[in-house]
C-alpha atoms as a PDB file:
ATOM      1  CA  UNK A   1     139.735-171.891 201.231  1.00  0.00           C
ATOM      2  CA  UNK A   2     143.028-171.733 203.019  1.00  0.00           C
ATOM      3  CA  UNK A   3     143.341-170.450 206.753  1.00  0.00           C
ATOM      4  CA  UNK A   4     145.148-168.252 205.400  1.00  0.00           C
ATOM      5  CA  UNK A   5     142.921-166.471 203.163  1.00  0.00           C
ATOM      6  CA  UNK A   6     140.801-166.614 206.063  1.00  0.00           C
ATOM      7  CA  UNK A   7     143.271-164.613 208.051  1.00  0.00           C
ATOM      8  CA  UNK A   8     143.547-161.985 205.196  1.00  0.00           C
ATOM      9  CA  UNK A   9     140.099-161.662 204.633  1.00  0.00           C
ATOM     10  CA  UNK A  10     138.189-158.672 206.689  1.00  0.00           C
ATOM     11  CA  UNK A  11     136.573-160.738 209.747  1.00  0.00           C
ATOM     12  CA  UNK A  12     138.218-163.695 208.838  1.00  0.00           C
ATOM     13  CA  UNK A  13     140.133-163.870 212.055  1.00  0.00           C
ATOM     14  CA  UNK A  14     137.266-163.176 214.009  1.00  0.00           C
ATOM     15  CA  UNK A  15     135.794-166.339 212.980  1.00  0.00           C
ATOM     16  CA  UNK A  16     138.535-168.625 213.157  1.00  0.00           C
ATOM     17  CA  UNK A  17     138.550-167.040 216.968  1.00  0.00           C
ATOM     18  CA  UNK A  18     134.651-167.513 217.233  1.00  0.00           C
ATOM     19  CA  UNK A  19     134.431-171.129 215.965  1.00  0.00           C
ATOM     20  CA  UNK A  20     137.288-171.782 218.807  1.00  0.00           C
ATOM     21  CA  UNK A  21     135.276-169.898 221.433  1.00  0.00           C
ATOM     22  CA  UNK A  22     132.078-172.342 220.170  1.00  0.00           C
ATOM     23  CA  UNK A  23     133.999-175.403 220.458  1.00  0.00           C
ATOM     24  CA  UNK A  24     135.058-174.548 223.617  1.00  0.00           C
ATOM     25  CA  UNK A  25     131.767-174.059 224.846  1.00  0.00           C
ATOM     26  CA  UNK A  26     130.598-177.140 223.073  1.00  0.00           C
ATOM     27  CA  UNK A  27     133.055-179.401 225.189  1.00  0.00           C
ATOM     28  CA  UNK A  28     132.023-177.341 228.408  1.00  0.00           C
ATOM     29  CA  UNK A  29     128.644-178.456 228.004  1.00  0.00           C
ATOM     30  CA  UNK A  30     129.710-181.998 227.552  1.00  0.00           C
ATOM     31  CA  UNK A  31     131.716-181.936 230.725  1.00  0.00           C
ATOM     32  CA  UNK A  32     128.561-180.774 232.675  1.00  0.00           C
ATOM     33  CA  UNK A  33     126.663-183.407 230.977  1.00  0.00           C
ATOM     34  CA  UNK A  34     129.095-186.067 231.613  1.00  0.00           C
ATOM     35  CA  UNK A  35     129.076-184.842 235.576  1.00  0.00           C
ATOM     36  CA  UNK A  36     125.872-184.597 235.637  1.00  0.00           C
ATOM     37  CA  UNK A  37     124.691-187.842 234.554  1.00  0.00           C
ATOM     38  CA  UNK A  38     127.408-189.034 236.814  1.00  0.00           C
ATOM     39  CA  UNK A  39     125.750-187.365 239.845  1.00  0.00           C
ATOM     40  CA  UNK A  40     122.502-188.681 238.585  1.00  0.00           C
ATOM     41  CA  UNK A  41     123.806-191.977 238.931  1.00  0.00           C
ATOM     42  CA  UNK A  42     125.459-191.640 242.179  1.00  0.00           C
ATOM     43  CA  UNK A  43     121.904-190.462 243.607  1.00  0.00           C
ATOM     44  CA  UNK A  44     119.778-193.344 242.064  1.00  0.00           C
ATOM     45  CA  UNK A  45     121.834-195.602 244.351  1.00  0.00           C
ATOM     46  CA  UNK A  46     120.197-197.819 246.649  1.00  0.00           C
ATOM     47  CA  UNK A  47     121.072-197.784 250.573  1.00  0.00           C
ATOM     48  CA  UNK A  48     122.210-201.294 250.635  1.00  0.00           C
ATOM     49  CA  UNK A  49     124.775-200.360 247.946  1.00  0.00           C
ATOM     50  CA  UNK A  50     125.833-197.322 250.197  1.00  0.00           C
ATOM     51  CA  UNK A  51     125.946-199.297 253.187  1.00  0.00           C
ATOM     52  CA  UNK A  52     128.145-201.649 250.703  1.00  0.00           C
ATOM     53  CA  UNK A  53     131.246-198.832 251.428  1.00  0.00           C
ATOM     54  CA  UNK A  54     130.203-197.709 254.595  1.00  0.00           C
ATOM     55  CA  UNK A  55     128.071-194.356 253.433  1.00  0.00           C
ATOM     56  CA  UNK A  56     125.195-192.952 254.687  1.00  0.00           C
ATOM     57  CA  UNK A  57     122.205-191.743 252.914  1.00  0.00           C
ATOM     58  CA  UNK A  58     122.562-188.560 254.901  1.00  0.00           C
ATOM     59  CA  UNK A  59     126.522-189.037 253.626  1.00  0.00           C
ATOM     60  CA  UNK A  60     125.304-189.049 250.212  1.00  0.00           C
ATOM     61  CA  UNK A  61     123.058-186.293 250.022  1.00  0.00           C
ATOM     62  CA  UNK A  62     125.670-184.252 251.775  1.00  0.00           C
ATOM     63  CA  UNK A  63     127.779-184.421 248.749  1.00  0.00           C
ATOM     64  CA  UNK A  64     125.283-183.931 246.198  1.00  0.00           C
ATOM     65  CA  UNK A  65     124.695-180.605 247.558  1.00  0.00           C
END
């Protein structure tokens, strides 16, 4: 089926514009992941490491806040 019998179809636009909204929220989600792992990560440091580029543990937890 052609977008364009999509288009002509009653609704049909409505869910070429709601599988855009999905996907949308799909890569949102992954972007949170992504950060969030990243932030995980960042937090599971050790002190030493920190102390490595001249950051605190107080430092740190300040900008995981």
């Amino acid at each position: 089926m052609s977008s364009e019998n999509l288009m002509d179809e009653s609704g049909g636009a409505r869910l070429i514009g709601l599988g855009a909204l999905c996907k949308q929220i799909l890569n949102h989600l992954r972007e949170m992941a992504d950060r969030s792992a990243d932030r995980s990560r960042f937090a599971a440091l050790p002190a030493r490491y920190l102390e490595d580029i001249g950051m605190t543990v107080a430092e740190r937890d300040a900008l995981l806040r």
